[in-house]
C-alpha atoms as a PDB file:
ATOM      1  CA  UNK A   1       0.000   0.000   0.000  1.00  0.00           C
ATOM      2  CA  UNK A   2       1.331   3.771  -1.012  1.00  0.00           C
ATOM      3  CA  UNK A   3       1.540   6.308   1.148  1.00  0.00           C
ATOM      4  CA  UNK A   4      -1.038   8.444  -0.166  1.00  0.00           C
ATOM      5  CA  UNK A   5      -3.407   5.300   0.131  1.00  0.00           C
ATOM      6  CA  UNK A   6      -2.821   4.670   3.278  1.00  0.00           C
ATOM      7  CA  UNK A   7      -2.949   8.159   4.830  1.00  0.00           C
ATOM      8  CA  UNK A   8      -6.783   8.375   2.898  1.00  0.00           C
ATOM      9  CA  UNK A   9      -7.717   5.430   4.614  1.00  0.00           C
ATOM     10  CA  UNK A  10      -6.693   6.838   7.859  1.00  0.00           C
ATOM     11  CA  UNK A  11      -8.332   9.976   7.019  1.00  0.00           C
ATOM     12  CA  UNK A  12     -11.688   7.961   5.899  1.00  0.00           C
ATOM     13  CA  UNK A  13     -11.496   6.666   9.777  1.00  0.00           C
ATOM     14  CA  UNK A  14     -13.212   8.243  12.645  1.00  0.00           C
ATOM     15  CA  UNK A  15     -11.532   9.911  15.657  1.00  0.00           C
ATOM     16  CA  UNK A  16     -12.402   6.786  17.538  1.00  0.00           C
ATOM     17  CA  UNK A  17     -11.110   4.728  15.246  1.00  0.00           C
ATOM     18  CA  UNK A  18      -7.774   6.355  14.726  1.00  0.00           C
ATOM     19  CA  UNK A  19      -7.044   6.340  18.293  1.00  0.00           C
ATOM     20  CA  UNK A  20      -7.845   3.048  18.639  1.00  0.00           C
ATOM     21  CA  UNK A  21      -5.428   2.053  15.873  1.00  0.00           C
ATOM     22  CA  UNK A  22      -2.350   4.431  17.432  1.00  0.00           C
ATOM     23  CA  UNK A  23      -3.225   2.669  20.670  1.00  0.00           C
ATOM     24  CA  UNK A  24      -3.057  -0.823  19.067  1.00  0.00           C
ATOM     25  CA  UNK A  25       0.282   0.495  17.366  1.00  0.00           C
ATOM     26  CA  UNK A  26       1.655   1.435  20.390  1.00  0.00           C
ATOM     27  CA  UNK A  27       0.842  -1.603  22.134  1.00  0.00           C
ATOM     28  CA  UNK A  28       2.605  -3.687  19.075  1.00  0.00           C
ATOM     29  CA  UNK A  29       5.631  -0.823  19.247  1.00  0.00           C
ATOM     30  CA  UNK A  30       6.528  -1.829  22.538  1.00  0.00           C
ATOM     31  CA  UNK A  31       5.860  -5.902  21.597  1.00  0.00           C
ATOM     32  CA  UNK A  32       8.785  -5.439  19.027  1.00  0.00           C
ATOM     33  CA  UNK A  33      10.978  -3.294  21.114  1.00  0.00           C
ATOM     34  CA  UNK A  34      11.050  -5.538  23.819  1.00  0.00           C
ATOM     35  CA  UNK A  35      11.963  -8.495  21.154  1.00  0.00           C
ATOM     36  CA  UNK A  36      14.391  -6.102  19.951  1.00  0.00           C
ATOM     37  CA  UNK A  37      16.443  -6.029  23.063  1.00  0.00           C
ATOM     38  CA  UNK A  38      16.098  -9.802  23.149  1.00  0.00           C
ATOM     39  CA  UNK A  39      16.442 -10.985  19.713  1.00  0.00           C
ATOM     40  CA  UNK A  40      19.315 -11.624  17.274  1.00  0.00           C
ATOM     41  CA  UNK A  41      18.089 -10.263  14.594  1.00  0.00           C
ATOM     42  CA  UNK A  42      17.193  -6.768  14.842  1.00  0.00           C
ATOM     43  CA  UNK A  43      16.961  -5.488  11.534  1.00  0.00           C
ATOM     44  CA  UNK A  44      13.737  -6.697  10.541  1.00  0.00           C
ATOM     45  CA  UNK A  45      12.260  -5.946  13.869  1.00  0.00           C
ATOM     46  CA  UNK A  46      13.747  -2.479  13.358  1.00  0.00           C
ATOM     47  CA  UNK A  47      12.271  -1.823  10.552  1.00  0.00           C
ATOM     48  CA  UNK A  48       8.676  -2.593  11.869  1.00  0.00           C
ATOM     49  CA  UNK A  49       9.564  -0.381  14.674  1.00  0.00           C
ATOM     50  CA  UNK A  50      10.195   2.351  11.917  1.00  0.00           C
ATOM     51  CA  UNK A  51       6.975   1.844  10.079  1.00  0.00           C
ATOM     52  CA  UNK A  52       4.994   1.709  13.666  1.00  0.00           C
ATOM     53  CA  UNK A  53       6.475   5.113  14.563  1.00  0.00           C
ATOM     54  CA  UNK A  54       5.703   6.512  11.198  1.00  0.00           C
ATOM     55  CA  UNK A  55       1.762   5.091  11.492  1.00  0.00           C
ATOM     56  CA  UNK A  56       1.786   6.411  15.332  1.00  0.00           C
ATOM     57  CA  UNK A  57       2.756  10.026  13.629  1.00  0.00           C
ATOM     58  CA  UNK A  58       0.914  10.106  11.022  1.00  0.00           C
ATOM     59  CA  UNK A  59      -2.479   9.516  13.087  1.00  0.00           C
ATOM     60  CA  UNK A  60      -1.762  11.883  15.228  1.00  0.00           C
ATOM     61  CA  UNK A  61      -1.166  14.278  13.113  1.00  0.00           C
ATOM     62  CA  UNK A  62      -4.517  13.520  11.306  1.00  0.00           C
ATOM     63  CA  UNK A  63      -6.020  13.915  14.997  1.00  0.00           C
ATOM     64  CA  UNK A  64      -4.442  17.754  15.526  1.00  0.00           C
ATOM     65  CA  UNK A  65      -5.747  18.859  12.193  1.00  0.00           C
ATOM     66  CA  UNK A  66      -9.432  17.419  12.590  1.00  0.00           C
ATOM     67  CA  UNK A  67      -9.080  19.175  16.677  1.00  0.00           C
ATOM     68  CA  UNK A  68      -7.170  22.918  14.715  1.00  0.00           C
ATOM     69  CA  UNK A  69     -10.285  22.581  12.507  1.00  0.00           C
ATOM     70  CA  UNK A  70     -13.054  22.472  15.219  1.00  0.00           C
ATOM     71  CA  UNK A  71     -11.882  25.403  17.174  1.00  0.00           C
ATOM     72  CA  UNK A  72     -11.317  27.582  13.908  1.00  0.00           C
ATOM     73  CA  UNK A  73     -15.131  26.938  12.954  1.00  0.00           C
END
């Protein structure tokens, strides 16, 4: 899945929904980082860390820009 594509479906989602997902993210996040410290092979779990972060970011800032748009209208 693209980028674009995947930050549409995001925005498609409801606040509910997104924060549900970062939560879920999170929870996976510290999953891998805590196989990280035990594991041999770190870069694939690296990676997944990378592309976690990157989700976790990218939801929130979906969240601030529905919340700036509320209090400007």
């Amino acid at each position: 899945m693209k980028k674009r594509e995947m930050v549409e479906e995001l925005r498609s989602k409801s606040n509910d929904e997104l924060c549900q997902h970062k939560d879920e993210l999170k929870r996976d996040l510290f999953t891998l980082s805590s196989s990280a410290a035990t594991s041999g092979e770190k870069k694939g779990v690296l990676k997944k860390m990378r592309i976690a972060k990157r989700q976790i970011a990218r939801i929130m800032t979906i969240l601030r820009e529905r919340d700036m748009q509320e209090q400007f209208q």
